[in-house]
Protein backbone atom coordinates (compact mmCIF):
# COMPACT_ATOMS: atom_id res chain seq x y z
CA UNK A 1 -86.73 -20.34 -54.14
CA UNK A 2 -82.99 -19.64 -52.91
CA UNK A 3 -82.84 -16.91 -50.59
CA UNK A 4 -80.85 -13.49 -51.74
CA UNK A 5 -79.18 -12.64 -48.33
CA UNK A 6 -78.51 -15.04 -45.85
CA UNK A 7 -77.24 -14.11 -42.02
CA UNK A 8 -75.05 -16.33 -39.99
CA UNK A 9 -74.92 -15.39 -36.21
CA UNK A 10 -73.02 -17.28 -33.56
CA UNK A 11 -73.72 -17.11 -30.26
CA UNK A 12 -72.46 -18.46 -26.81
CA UNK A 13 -74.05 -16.98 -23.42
CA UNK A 14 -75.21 -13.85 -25.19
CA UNK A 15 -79.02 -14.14 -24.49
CA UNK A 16 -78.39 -10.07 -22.93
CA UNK A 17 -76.98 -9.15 -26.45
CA UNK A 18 -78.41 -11.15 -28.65
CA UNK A 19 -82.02 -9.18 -28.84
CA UNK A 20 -80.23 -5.77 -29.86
CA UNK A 21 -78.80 -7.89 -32.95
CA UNK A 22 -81.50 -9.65 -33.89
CA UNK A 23 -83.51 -6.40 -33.54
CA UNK A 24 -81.24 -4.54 -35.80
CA UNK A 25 -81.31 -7.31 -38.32
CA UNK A 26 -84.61 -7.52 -38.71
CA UNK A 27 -85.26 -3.74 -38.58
CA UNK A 28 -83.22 -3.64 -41.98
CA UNK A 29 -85.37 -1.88 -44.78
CA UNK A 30 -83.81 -5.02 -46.73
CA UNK A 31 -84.14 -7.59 -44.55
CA UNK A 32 -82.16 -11.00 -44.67
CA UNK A 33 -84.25 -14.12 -46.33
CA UNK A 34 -82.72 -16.21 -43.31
CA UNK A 35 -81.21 -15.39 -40.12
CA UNK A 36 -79.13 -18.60 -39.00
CA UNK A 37 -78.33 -18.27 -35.40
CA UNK A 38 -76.02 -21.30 -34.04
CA UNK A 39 -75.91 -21.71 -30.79
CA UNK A 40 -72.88 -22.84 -29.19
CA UNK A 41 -73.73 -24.49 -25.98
CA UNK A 42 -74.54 -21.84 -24.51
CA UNK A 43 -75.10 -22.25 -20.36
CA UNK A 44 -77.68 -19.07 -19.96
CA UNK A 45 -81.36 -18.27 -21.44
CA UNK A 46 -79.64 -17.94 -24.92
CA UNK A 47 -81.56 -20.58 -27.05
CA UNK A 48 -84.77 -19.70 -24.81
CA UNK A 49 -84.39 -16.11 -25.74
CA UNK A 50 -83.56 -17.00 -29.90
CA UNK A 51 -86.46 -19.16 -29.57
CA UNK A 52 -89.45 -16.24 -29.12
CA UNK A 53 -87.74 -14.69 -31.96
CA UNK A 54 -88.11 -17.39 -34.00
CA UNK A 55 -91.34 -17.82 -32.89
CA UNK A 56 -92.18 -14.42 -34.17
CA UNK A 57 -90.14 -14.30 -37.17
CA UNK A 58 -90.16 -16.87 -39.53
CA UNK A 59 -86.92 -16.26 -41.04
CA UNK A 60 -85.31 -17.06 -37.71
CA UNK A 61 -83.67 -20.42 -37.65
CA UNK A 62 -81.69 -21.80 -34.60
CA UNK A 63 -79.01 -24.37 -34.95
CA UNK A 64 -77.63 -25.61 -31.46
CA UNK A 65 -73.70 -27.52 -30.97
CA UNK A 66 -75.05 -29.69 -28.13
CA UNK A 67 -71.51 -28.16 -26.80
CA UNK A 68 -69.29 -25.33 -27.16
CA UNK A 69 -67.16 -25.71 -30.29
CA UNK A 70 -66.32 -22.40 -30.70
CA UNK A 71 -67.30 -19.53 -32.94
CA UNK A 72 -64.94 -20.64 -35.95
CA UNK A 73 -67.03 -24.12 -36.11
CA UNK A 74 -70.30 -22.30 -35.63
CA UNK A 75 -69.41 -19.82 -38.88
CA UNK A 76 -68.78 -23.07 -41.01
CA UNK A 77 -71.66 -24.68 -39.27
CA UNK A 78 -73.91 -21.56 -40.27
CA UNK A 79 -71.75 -21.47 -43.48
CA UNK A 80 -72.91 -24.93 -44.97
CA UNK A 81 -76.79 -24.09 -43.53
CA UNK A 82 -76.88 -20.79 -45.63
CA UNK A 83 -79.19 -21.07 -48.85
CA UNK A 84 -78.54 -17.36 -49.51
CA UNK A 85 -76.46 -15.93 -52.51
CA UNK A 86 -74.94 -13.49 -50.30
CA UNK A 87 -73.99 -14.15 -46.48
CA UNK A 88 -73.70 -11.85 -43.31
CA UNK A 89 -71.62 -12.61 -40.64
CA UNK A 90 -72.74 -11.37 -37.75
CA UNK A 91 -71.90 -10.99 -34.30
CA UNK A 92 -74.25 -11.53 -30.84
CA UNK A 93 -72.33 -8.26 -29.13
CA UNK A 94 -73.17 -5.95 -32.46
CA UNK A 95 -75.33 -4.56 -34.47
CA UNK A 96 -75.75 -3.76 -37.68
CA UNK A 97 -77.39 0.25 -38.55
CA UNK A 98 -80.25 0.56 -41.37
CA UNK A 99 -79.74 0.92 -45.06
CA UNK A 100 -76.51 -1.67 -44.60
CA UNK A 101 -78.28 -4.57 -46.44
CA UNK A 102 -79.63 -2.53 -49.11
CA UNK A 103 -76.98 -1.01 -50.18
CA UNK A 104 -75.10 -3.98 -50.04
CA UNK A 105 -77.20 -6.22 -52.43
CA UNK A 106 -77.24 -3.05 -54.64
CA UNK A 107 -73.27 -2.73 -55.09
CA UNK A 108 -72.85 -6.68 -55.30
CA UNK A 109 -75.85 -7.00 -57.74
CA UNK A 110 -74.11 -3.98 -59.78
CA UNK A 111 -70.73 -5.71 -59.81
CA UNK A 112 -71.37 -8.89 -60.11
CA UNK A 113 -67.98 -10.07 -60.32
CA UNK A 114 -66.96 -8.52 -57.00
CA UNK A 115 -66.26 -11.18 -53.90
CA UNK A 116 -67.57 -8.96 -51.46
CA UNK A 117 -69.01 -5.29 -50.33
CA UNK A 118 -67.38 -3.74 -47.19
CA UNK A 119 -68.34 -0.19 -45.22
CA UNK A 120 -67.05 1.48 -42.64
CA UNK A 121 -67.93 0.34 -38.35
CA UNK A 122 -68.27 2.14 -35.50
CA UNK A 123 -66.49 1.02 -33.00
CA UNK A 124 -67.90 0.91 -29.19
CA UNK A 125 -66.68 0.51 -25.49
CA UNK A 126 -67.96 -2.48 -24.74
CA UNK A 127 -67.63 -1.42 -21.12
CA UNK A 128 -69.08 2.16 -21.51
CA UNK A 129 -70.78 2.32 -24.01
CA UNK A 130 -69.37 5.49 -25.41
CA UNK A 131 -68.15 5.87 -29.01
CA UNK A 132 -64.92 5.20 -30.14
CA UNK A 133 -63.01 5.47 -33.38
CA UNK A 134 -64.14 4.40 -37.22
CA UNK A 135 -62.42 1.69 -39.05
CA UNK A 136 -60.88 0.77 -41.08
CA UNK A 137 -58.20 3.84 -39.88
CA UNK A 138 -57.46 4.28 -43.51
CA UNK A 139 -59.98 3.68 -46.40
CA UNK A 140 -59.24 1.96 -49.85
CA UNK A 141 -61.21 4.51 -51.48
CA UNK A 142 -62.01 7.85 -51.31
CA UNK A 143 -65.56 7.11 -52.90
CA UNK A 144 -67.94 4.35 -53.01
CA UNK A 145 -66.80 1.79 -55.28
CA UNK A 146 -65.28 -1.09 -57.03
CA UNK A 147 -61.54 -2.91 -56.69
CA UNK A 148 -60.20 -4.92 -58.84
CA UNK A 149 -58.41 -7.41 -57.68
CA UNK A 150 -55.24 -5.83 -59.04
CA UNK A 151 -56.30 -3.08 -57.59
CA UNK A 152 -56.14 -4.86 -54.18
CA UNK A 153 -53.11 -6.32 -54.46
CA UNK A 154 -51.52 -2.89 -54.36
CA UNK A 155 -53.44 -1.74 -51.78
CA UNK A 156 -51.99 -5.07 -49.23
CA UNK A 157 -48.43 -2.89 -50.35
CA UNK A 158 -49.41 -0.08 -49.05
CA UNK A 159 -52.47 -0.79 -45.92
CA UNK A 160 -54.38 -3.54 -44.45
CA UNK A 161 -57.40 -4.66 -42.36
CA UNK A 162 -59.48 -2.33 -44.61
CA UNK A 163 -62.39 -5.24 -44.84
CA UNK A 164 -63.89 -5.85 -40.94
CA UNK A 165 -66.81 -8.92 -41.36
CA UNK A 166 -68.86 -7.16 -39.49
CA UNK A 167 -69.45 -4.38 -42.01
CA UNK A 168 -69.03 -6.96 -44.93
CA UNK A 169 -71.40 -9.10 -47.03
CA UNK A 170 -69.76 -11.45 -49.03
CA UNK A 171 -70.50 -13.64 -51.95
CA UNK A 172 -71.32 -17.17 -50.44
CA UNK A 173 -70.13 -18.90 -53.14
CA UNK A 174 -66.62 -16.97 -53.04
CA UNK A 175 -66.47 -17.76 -49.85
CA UNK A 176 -66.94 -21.24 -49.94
CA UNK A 177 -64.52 -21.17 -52.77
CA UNK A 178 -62.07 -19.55 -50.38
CA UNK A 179 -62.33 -22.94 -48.00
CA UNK A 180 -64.47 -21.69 -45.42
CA UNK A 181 -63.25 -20.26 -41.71
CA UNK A 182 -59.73 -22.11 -40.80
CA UNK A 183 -60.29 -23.12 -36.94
CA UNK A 184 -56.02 -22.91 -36.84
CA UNK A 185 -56.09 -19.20 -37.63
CA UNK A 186 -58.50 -18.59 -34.55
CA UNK A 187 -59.88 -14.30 -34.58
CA UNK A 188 -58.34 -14.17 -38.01
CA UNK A 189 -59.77 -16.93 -40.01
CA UNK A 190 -61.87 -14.13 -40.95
CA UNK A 191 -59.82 -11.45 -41.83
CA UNK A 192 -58.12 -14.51 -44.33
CA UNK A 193 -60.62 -15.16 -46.24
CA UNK A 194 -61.48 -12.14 -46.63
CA UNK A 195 -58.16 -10.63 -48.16
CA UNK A 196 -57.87 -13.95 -50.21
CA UNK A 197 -61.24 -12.99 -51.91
CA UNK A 198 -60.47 -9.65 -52.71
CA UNK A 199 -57.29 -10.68 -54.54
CA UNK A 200 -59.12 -13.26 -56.58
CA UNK A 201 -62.37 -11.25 -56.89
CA UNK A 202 -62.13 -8.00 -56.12
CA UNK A 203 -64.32 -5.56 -53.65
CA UNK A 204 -66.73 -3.12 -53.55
CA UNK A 205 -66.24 -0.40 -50.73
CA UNK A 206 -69.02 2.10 -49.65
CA UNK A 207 -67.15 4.93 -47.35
CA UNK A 208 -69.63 4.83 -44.64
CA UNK A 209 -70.09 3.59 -41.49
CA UNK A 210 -72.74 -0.22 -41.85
CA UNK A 211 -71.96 -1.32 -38.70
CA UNK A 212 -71.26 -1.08 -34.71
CA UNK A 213 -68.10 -3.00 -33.75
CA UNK A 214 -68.00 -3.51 -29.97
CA UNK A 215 -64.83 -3.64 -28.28
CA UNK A 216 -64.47 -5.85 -24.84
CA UNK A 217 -60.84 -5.10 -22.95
CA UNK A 218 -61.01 -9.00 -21.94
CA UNK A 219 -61.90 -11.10 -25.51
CA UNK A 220 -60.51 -13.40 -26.53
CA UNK A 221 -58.81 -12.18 -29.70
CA UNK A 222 -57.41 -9.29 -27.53
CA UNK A 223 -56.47 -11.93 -24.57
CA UNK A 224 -54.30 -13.44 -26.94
CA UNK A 225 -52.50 -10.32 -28.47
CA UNK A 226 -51.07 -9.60 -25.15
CA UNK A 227 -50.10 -12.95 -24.37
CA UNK A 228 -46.87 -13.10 -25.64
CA UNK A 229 -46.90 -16.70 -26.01
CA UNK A 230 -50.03 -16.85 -27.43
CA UNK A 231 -49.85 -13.81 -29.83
CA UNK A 232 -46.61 -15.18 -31.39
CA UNK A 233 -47.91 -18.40 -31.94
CA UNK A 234 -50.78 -17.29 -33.77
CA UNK A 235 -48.50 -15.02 -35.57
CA UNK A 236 -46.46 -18.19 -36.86
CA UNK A 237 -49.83 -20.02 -37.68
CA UNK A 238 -51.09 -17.27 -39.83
CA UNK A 239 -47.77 -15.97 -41.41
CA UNK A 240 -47.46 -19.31 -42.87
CA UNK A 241 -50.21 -19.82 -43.88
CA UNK A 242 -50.29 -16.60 -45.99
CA UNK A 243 -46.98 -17.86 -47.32
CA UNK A 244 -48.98 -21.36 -48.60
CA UNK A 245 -51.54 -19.83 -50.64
CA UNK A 246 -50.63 -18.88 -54.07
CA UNK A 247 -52.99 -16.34 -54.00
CA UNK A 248 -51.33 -13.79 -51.72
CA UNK A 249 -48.27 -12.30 -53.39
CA UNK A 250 -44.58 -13.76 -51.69
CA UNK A 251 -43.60 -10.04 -50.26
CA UNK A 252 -47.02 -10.44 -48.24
CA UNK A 253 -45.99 -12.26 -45.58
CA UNK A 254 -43.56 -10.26 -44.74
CA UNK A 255 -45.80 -7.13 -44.18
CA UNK A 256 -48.22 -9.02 -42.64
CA UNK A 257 -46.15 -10.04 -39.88
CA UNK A 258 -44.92 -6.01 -39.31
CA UNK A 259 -48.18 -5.31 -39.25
CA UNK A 260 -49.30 -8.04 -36.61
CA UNK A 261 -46.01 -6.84 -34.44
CA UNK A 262 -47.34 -3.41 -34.69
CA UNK A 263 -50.95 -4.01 -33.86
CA UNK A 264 -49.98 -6.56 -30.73
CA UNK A 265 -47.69 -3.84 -29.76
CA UNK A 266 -50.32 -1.12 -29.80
CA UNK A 267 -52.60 -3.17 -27.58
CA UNK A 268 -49.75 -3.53 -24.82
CA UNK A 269 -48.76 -0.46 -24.61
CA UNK A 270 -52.59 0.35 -24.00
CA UNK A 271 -52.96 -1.85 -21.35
CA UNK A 272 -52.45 -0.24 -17.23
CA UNK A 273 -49.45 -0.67 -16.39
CA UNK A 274 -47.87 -1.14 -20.08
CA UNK A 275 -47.40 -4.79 -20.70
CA UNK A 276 -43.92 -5.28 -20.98
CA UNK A 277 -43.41 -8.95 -21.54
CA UNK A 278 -45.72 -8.46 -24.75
CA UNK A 279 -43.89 -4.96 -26.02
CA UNK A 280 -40.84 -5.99 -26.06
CA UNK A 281 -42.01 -9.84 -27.71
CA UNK A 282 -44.00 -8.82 -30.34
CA UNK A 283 -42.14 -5.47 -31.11
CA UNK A 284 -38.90 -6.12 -30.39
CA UNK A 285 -37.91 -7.80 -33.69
CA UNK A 286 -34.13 -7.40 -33.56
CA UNK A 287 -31.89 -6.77 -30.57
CA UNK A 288 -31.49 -3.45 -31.20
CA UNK A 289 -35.56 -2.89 -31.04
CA UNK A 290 -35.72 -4.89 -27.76
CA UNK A 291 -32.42 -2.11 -26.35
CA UNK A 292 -34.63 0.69 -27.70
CA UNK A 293 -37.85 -0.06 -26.31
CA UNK A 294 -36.35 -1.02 -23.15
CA UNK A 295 -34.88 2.24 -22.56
CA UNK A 296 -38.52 4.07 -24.05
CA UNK A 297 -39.62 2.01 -21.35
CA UNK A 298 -38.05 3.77 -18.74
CA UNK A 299 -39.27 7.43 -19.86
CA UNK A 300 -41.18 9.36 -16.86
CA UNK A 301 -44.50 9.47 -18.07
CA UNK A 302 -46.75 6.78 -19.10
CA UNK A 303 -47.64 8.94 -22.21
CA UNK A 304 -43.86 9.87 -23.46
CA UNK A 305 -43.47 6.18 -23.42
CA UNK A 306 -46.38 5.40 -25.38
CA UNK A 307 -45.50 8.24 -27.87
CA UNK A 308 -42.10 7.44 -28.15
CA UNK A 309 -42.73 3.60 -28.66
CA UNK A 310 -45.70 3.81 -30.95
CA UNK A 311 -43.09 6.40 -33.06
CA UNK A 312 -40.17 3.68 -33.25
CA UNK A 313 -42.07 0.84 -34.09
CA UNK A 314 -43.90 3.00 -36.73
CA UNK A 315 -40.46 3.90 -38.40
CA UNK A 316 -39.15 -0.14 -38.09
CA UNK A 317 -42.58 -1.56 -39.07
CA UNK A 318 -44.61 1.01 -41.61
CA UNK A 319 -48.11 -0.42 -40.49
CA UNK A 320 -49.65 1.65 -43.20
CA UNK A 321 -49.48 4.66 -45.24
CA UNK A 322 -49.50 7.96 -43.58
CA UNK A 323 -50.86 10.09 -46.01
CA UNK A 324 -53.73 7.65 -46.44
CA UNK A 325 -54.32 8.28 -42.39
CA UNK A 326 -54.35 11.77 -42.90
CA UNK A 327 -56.60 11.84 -46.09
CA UNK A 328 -59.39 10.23 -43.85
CA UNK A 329 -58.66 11.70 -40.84
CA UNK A 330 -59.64 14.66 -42.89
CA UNK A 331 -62.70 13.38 -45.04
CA UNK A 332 -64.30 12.02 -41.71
CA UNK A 333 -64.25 15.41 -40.07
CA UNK A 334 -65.54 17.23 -43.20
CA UNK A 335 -68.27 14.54 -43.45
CA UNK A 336 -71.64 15.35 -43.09
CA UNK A 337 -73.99 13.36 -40.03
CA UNK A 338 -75.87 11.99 -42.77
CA UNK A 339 -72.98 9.83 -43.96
CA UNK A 340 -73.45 7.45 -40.88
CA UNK A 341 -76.15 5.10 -40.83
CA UNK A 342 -79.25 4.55 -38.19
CA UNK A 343 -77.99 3.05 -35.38
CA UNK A 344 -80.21 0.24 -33.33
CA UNK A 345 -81.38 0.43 -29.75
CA UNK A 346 -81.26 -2.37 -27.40
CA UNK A 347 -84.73 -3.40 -27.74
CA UNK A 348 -87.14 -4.60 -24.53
CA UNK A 349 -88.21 -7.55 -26.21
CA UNK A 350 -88.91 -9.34 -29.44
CA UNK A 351 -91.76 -7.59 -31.08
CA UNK A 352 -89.45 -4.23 -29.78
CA UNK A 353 -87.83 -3.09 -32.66
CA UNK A 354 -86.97 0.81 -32.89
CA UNK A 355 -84.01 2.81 -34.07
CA UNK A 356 -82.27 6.28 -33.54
CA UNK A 357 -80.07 8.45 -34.94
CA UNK A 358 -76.24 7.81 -34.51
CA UNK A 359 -74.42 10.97 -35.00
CA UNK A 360 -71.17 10.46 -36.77
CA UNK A 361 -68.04 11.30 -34.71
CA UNK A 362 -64.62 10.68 -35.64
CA UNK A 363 -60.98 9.46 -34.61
C-alpha cells in the first residue's frame, strides 16, 4: 500500500543532531509512513547513529551518497525514493513540534487541490540555544486556511518568503511536477519550488508555529549572503530563473531581486563589525544608494547606522508590507501559549523519545 506521508531528511556529519530530529519525527501523534534519511558522506558516527534507529523503527530507511553531493542532490535523491502522497522535508539541525503532521494531512486531505500546507517556525540560536523570532515576519492569513492560487499571486505583490520547508508538507506529486530541487539555485531551490506551486496550486496556511528553525551564524546559505561575490551571483542565477518560468508573473522578478538586496543587506549589517563590502554590493543599487549608505556608514554608533540603513533601503526596496508586519506583530502578542506547538527535547538515545512544552514568545 502507498504510504500517506513520506519524510525526506538529509544529513552530512550531523550524528549530534540527528537523534533530536528523528526523535521529534517519530514522536508525531501522526507519524510519517517512511522516514528517508540520505546520508551524504558523512565523515562522523552519522550512518552508525541512523542505523540503531532504523533498527528500532521500521519506517526508518537510510540511503548513503558514497560521497558528499550536497543537500540539493540528497532532496532529489530522497525525492525519487519517497512512496508517500505527501512529503516532509526535513532538516538534521531541526525539529519538528507535535500535532504538525496531523494537522497537515487534515488541511491537504480537506483541500485537495492545494500544492502544499505551511505553519509558522520558531526560529533558534543555533549557538545558544535561546529563542528567537517567528516566521514568516508577516503571515498570508490572518486565520487558518486556503489560497488560491490567485490569491497568491497577489500576495508575491505585496510579501514574500511566507512558505519556510521546514514548516511545510507538500504534495509529492506537485512537487515533482514543479521539477524537483534545482542544484543551480543552491539554499533557494527550495524556496522556488515552493512559490511556483502555490501559484499553480494554491496553499493552505495554519497560523501557528509546526516547526523549530535553527539558525547557525556560519551556514552556508548565510556564508554566501555576505559574500558579495557569492550573494550576487546567486542573485543573477535565481532572478533569471524566475524570469524563465511562465508561471511567475513578469513584474516578479523585479521584486524578488529588492527583496534579495534587502535581506543580504540585513544580514551585513548584523554581522560585528558591519560588513561593508556586502552593504554597499547588495544594497547599493544605484550610485546614489552606494553615496547614501556610505555616509550612514560613518554615523557614531553601530546602532544609528543600522537604523538609519535598514530605514533607506526599506524606502528604495519595500521588502514587504508594513501594515501586514504590524497586524502580526500584534496577533502574536495577543496569542494565547496554546497556539504554539510541543516542542521536542534532544533525546539520550533512540528508544528516548519525550517532549515539553514550548512557550510561545514573539518578535
Amino acid at each position: 500500500m502507498t504510504a500517506t506521508l513520506s519524510v525526506v531528511l538529509p544529513n552530512h556529519n550531523h550524528g549530534h543532531l540527528i537523534p533530536r530530529a528523528l526523535a521529534a519525527l517519530l514522536a508525531q501523534e501522526r507519524a510519517p509512513d517512511e522516514i528517508i534519511v540520505v546520508d551524504d558522506g558523512s565523515t562522523d558516527d552519522s550512518v552508525m547513529v541512523i542505523r540503531r534507529y532504523a533498527a528500532e523503527n521500521p519506517t526508518v530507511r537510510l540511503l548513503v551518497n558514497n560521497r558528499n553531493l550536497g543537500v540539493i542532490f540528497s532532496l532529489n535523491r530522497g525525492l525519487q525514493a519517497a512512496r508517500g502522497r505527501y512529503v516532509y522535508f526535513a532538516a538534521a539541525d531541526d525539529w519538528v513540534m507535535s500535532g504538525f503532521f496531523a494537522a497537515a494531512i487534515a488541511a491537504l486531505n480537506a483541500a485537495p487541490d492545494a500544492g502544499l500546507f505551511c505553519g509558522e517556525a520558531r526560529l533558534i540560536d543555533g549557538a545558544s540555544g535561546s529563542r528567537m523570532a517567528i516566521r514568516p515576519p508577516v503571515r498570508p492569513r490572518r486565520r487558518a486556511g486556503l489560497v488560491d492560487p490567485g490569491a497568491a499571486r497577489a500576495l508575491l505583490a505585496r510579501m514574500d518568503n511566507w512558505i519556510l520547508t521546514g514548516s511545510a508538507v507538500f504534495r509529492r506529486d506537485a512537487v515533482v511536477w514543479a521539477g524537483g530541487f534545482d542544484e543551480r539555485l543552491g539554499s533557494f531551490a527550495d524556496g522556488f519550488v515552493a512559490r511556483k506551486i502555490a501559484l499553480t496550486f494554491g496553499f493552505y496556511f495554519m497560523p501557528e508555529v509546526v516547526a523549530a528553525w535553527v539558525i547557525f551564524a556560519d551556514s552556508v546559505s548565510r556564508r554566501i549572503a555576505i559574500d558579495p561575490d557569492r550573494a550576487r551571483h546567486m542573485q543573477t542565477v535565481s532572478v533569471e530563473r524566475i524570469a524563465a518560468d511562465p508561471v511567475f508573473p513578469a513584474w516578479y522578478p523585479q521584486r524578488f531581486d529588492d527583496r534579495w538586496r534587502f535581506g543580504t543587506s540585513r544580514l551585513a549589517l548584523a554581522q560585528l563589525p558591519v560588513n561593508r563590502a556586502a552593504l554597499l554590493a547588495m544594497g547599493g543599487r544605484t550610485s546614489l544608494d552606494r553615496r547614501v549608505l556610505e555616509v550612514l556608514l560613518k554615523l557614531p554608533s553601530r546602532r544609528l547606522v543600522k537604523l538609519a540603513a535598514l530605514t533607506w533601503l526599506w524606502v528604495r526596496l519595500r521588502p514587504t508590507t508594513l501594515t501586514g508586519l504590524a497586524h502580526t506583530a500584534i496577533a502574536r502578542r495577543l496569542e494565547q501559549p496554546s497556539r504554539t506547538c510541543q516542542m521536542a527535547v534532544k533525546p539520550t538515545g533512540p528508544s528516548a523519545i519525550r517532549t515539553m512544552a514550548g512557550a510561545t514568545g514573539h518578535e
